[in-house]
Protein backbone atom coordinates (compact mmCIF):
# COMPACT_ATOMS: atom_id res chain seq x y z
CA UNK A 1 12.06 77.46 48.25
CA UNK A 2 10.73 76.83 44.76
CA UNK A 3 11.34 80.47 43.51
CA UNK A 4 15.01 80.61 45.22
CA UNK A 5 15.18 77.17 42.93
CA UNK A 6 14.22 78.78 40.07
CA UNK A 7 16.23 81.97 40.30
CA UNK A 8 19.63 79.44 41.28
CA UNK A 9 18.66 77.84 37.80
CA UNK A 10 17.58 80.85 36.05
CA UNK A 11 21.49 82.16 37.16
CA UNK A 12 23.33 79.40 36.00
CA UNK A 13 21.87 79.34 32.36
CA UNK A 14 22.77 83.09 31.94
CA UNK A 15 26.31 81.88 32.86
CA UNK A 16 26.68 78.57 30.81
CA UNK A 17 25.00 81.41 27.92
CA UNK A 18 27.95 84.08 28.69
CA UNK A 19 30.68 81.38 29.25
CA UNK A 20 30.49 79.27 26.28
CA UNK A 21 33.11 80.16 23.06
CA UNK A 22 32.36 82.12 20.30
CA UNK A 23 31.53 79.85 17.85
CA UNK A 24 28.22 80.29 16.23
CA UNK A 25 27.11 83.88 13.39
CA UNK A 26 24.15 85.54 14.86
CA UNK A 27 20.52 83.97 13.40
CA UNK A 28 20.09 84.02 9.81
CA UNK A 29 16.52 83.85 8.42
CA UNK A 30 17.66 79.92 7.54
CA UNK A 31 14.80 77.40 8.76
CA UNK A 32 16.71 75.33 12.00
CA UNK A 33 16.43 72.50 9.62
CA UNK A 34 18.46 74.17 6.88
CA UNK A 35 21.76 72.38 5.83
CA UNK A 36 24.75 73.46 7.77
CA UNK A 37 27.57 75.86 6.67
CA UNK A 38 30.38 76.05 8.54
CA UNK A 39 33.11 79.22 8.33
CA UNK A 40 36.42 78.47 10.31
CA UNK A 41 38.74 81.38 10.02
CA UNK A 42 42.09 81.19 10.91
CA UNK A 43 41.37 83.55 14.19
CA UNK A 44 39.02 86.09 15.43
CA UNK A 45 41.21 88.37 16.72
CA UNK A 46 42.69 90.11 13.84
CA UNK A 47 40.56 92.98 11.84
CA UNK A 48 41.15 90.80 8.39
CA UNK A 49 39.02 88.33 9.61
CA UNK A 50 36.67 89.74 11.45
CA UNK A 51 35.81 92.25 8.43
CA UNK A 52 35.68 88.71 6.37
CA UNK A 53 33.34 86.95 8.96
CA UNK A 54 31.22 90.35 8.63
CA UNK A 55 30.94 89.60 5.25
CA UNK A 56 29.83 86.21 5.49
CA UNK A 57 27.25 86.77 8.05
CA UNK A 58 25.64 89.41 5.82
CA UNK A 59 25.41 86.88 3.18
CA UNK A 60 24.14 84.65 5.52
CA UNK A 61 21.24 86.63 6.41
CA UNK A 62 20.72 87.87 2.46
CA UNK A 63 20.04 84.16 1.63
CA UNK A 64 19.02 82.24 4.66
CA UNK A 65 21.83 80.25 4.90
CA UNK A 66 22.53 78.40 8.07
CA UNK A 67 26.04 79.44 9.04
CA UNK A 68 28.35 78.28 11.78
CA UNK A 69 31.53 80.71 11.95
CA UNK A 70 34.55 78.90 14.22
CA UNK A 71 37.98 79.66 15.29
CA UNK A 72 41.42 78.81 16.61
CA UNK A 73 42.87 81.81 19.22
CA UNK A 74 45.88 82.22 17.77
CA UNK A 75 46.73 82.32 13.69
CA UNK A 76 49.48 80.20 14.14
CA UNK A 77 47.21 77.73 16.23
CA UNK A 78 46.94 75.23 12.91
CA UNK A 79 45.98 71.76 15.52
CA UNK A 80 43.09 73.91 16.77
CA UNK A 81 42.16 74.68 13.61
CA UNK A 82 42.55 71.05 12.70
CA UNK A 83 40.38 70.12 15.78
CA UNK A 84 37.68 72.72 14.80
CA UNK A 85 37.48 71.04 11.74
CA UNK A 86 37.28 67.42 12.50
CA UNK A 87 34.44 68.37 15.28
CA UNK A 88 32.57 70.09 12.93
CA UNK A 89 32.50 67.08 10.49
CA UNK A 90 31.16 65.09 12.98
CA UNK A 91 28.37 67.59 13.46
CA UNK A 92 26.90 66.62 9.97
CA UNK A 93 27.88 70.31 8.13
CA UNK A 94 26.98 70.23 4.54
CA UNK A 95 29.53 72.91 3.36
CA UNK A 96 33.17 73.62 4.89
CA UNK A 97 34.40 77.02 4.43
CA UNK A 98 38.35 77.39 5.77
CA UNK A 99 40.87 79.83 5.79
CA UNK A 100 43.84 77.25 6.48
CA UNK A 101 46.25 78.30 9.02
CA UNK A 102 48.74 75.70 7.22
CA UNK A 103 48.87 75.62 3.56
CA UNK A 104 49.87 71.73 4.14
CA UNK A 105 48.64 70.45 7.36
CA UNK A 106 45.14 71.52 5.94
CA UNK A 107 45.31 68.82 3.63
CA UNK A 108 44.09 65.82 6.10
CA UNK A 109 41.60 67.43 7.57
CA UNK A 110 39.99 68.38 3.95
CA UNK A 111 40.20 64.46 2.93
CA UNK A 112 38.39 63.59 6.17
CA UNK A 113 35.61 66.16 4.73
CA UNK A 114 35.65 65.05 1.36
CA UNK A 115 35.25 61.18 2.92
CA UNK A 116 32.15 62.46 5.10
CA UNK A 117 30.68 64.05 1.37
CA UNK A 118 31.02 67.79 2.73
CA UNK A 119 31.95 69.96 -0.12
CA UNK A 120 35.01 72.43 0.48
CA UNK A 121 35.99 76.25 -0.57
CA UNK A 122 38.86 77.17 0.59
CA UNK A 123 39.71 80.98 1.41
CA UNK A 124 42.47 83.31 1.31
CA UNK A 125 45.20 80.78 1.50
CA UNK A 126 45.53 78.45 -0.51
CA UNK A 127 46.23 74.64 -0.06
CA UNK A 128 49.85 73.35 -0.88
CA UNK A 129 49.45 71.52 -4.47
CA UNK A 130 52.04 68.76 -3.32
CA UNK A 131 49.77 67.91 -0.62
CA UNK A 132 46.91 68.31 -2.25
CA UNK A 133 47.86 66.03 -4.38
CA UNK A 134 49.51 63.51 -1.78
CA UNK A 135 46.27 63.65 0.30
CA UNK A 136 44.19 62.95 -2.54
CA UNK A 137 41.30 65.91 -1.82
CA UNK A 138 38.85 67.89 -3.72
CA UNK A 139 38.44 71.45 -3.57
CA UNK A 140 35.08 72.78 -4.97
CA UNK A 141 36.35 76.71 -5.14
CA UNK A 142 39.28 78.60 -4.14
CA UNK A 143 38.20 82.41 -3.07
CA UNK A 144 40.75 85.22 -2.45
CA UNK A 145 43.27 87.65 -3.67
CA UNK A 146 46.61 86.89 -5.71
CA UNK A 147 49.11 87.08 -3.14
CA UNK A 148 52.15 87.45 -5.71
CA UNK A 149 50.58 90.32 -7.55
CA UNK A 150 49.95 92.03 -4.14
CA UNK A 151 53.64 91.63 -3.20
CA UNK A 152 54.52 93.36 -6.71
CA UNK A 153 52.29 95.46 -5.70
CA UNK A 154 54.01 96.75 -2.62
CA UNK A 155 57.66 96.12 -3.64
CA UNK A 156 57.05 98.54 -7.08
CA UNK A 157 55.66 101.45 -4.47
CA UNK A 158 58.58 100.50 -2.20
CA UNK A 159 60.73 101.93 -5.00
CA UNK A 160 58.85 104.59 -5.39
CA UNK A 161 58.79 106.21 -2.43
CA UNK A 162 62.53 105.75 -1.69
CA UNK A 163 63.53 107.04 -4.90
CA UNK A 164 65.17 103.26 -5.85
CA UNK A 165 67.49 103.34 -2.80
CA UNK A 166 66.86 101.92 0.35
CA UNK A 167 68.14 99.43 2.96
CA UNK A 168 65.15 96.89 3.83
CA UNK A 169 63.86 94.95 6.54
CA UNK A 170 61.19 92.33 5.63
CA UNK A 171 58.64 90.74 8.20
CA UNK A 172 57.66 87.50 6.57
CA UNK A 173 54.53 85.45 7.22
CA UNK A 174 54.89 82.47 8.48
CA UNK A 175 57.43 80.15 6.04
CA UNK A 176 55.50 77.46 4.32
CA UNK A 177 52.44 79.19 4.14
CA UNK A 178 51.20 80.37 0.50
CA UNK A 179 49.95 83.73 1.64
CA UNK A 180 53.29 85.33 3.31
CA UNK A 181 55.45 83.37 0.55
CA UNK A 182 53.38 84.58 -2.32
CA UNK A 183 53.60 88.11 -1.26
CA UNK A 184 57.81 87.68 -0.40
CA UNK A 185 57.90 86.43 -4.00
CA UNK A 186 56.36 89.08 -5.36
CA UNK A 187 57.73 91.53 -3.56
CA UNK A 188 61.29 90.29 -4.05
CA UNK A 189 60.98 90.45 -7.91
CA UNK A 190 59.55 93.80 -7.82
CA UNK A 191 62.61 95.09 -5.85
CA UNK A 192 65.19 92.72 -7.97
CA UNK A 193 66.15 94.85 -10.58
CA UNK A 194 66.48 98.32 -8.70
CA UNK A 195 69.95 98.58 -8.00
CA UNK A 196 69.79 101.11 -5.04
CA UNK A 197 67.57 98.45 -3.44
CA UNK A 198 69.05 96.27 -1.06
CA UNK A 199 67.10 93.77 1.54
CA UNK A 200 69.50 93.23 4.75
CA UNK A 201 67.10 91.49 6.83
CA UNK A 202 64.12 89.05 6.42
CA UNK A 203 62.36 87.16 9.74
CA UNK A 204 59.10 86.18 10.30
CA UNK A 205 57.18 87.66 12.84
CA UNK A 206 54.27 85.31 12.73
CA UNK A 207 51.73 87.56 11.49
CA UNK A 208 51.81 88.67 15.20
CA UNK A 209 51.58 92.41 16.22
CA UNK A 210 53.69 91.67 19.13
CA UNK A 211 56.12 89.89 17.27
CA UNK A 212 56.54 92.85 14.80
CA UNK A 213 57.64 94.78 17.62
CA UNK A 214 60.15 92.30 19.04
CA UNK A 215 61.34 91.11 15.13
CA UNK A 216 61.33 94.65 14.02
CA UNK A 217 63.44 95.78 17.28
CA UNK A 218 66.03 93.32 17.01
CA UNK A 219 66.40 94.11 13.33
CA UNK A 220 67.13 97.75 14.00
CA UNK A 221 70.03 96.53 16.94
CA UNK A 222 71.67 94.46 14.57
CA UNK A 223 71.51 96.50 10.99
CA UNK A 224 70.73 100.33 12.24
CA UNK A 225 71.06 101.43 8.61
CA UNK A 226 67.61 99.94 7.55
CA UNK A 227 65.39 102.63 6.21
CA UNK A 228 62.78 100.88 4.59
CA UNK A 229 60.02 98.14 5.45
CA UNK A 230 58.40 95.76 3.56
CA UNK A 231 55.47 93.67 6.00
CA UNK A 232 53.70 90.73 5.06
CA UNK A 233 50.81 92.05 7.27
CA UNK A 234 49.61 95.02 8.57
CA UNK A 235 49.71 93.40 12.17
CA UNK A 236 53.26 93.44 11.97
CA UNK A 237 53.55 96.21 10.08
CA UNK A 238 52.11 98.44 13.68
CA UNK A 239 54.30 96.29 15.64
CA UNK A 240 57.47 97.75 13.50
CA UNK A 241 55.68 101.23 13.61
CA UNK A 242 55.86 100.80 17.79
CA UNK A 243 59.51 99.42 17.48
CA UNK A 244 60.74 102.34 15.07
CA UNK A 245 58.99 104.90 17.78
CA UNK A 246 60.77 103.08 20.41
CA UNK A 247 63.93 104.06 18.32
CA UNK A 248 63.31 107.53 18.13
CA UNK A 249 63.10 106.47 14.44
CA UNK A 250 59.90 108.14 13.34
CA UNK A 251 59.42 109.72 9.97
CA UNK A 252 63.12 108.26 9.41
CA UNK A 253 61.99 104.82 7.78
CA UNK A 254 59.29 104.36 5.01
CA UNK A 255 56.97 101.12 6.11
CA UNK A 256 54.66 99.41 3.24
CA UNK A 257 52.23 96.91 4.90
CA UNK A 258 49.67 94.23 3.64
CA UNK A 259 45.89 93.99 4.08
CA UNK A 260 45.20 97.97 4.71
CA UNK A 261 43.10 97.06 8.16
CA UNK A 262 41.98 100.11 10.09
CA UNK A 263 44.81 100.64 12.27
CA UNK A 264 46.72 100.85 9.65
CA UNK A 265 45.19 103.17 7.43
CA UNK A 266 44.79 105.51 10.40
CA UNK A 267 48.50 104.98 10.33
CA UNK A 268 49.08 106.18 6.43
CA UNK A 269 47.07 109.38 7.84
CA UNK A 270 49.27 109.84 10.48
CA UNK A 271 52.35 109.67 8.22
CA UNK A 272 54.08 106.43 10.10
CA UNK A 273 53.34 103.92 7.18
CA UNK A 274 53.52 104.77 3.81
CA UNK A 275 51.50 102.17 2.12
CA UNK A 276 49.57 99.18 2.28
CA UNK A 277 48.19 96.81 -0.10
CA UNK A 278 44.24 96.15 0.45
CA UNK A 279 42.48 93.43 0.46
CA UNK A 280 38.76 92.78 0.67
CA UNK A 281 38.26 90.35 3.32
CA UNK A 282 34.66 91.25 3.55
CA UNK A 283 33.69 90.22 0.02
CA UNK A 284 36.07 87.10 0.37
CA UNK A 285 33.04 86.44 3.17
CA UNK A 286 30.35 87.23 0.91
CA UNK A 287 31.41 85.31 -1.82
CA UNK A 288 32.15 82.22 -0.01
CA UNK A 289 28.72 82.15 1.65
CA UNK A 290 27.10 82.69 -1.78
CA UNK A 291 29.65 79.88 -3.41
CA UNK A 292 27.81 77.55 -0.70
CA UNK A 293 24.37 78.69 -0.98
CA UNK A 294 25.28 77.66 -4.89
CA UNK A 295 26.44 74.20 -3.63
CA UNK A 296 23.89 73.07 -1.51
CA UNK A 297 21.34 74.24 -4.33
CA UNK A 298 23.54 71.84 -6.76
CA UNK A 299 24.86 74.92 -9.00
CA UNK A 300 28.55 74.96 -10.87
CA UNK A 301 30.75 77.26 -9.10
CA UNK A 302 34.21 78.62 -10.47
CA UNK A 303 37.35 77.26 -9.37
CA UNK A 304 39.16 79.83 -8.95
CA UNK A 305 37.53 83.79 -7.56
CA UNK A 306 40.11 86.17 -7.39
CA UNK A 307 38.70 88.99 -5.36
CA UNK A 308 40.43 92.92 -6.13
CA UNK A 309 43.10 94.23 -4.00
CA UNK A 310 44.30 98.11 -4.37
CA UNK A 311 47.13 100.14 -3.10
CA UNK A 312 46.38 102.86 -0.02
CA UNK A 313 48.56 105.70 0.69
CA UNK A 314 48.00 109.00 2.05
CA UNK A 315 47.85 110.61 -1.44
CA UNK A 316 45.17 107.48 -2.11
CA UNK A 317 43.28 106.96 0.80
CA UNK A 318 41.03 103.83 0.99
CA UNK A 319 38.25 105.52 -0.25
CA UNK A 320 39.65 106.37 -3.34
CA UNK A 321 40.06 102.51 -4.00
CA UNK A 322 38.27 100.36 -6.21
CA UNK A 323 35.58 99.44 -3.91
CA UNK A 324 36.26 101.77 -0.82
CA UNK A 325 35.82 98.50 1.99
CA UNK A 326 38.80 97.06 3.07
């Protein structure tokens, strides 16, 4: 009876173990005791940020810091991430780490961190000045890429490879957000003074893969004469690549994408997007963990860390870029 006890018990802590959310980097070399870092992404189901939680957990392990990594589902989930937040305050973290899903509605949950004396580095997107300002908070670093350069980036090969002529079809990020309208900016005033350049569509598709397919579909219905994509993302980028297949469309319309994830790169090999502007999610990682390992040991830290980004095509694959990892 004891052993059939024991074996019941043995069962059901192997399930709790399996069951439980995926909250929580793999052991550093950080004593148990060791202040608290916490890393809440916007999800962990895109390659971006699972490449940038990579990062972080190798500079986690590097320098014994004791990292928590945390996330909503979806992207576009910003309460969750909100939630995620305001538990993990509670927990008594010493460092916050956050890619905000809402350029805005991140500012609350910051001042409730700032209150509890947790510094903050924000990552990838950056927090709305206006309500920075209105919310009062303190930001000890901001870590990424410049968004508006990147969209340059992409616009300027845009021309390129259509020779200056082209109908477009944009897939924004989400509106609001200072990562999808920083790259629309600079994308837009790449393309403004090429003539033969003409956008005749622009939706958000959420960042979504899914979404690209359905935005990108309905786009083709209603203005067939699009030849050219700009993407926000790479995750909608593929989900235009499906929708132009769907079409019978392939080879026929030039896509430039955002981000240069696997998938997509395997897709500038295949020929079915042209482009894509690469980030470097996995050093954002690595220097945000080592921005917090400089906090808790009461260093100065930068402001402002703009990490590289770099143009892939097939004629410059990604490990021909400045730093070969994505």
């Amino acid at each position: 009876m004891a052993k059939r006890k024991l074996a019941v018990v043995m069962a059901a802590a192997l399930l709790a173990a399996g069951c439980g959310p995926r909250a929580e980097a793999p052991k550093t070399d950080a004593a148990p005791e060791a202040p608290r870092v916490a890393l809440v992404l916007k999800t962990l189901n895109s390659p971006f940020f699972i490449d940038m939680e990579k990062g972080a957990q190798e500079a986690a392990r590097r320098l014994g810091v004791n990292l928590t990594v945390q996330a909503a589902e979806r992207e576009v989930d910003v309460d969750k991430q909100m939630q995620i937040i305001e538990n993990l305050i509670q927990t008594g973290i010493k460092v916050l780490l956050v890619t905000p899903s809402g350029s805005k509605e991140i500012a609350p949950a910051i001042a409730k961190a700032n209150k509890a004396g947790i510094r903050v580095v924000v990552v990838d997107t950056r927090v709305d000045a206006g309500a920075a300002k209105d919310a009062g908070i303190t930001i000890d670093s901001y870590i990424g890429s410049d968004n508006y350069e990147g969209g340059k980036m992409a616009g300027s090969y845009l021309v390129q490879a259509t020779g200056g002529k082209a109908s477009v079809g944009v897939l924004e990020g989400i509106p609001g957000h200072e990562t999808g309208d920083q790259r629309l900016r600079g994308f837009k005033d790449a393309v403004k003074d090429a003539k033969g350049i003409k956008i005749v569509a622009s939706q958000t598709a959420n960042w979504e893969r899914d979404q690209g397919f359905t935005v990108f579909q309905n786009m083709l219905e209603a203005h067939p004469e699009i030849d050219a994509v700009f993407s926000a993302n790479d995750m909608m980028a593929l989900g235009a690549v499906e929708a132009i297949a769907a079409k019978g469309k392939t080879g026929k319309i030039k896509v430039v994408g955002y981000d240069a994830v696997e998938d997509a790169k395997k897709a500038i090999a295949d020929g079915t997007i042209v482009g894509s502007v690469a980030q470097f999610p996995s050093e954002m990682g690595r220097v945000a963990v080592e921005t917090a390992d400089k906090l808790l040991k009461g260093q100065a830290v930068p402001a402002e860390q703009l990490v590289r980004i770099d143009l892939v095509t097939r004629e410059k694959p990604a490990g021909t870029a400045a730093g070969g990892k994505q």
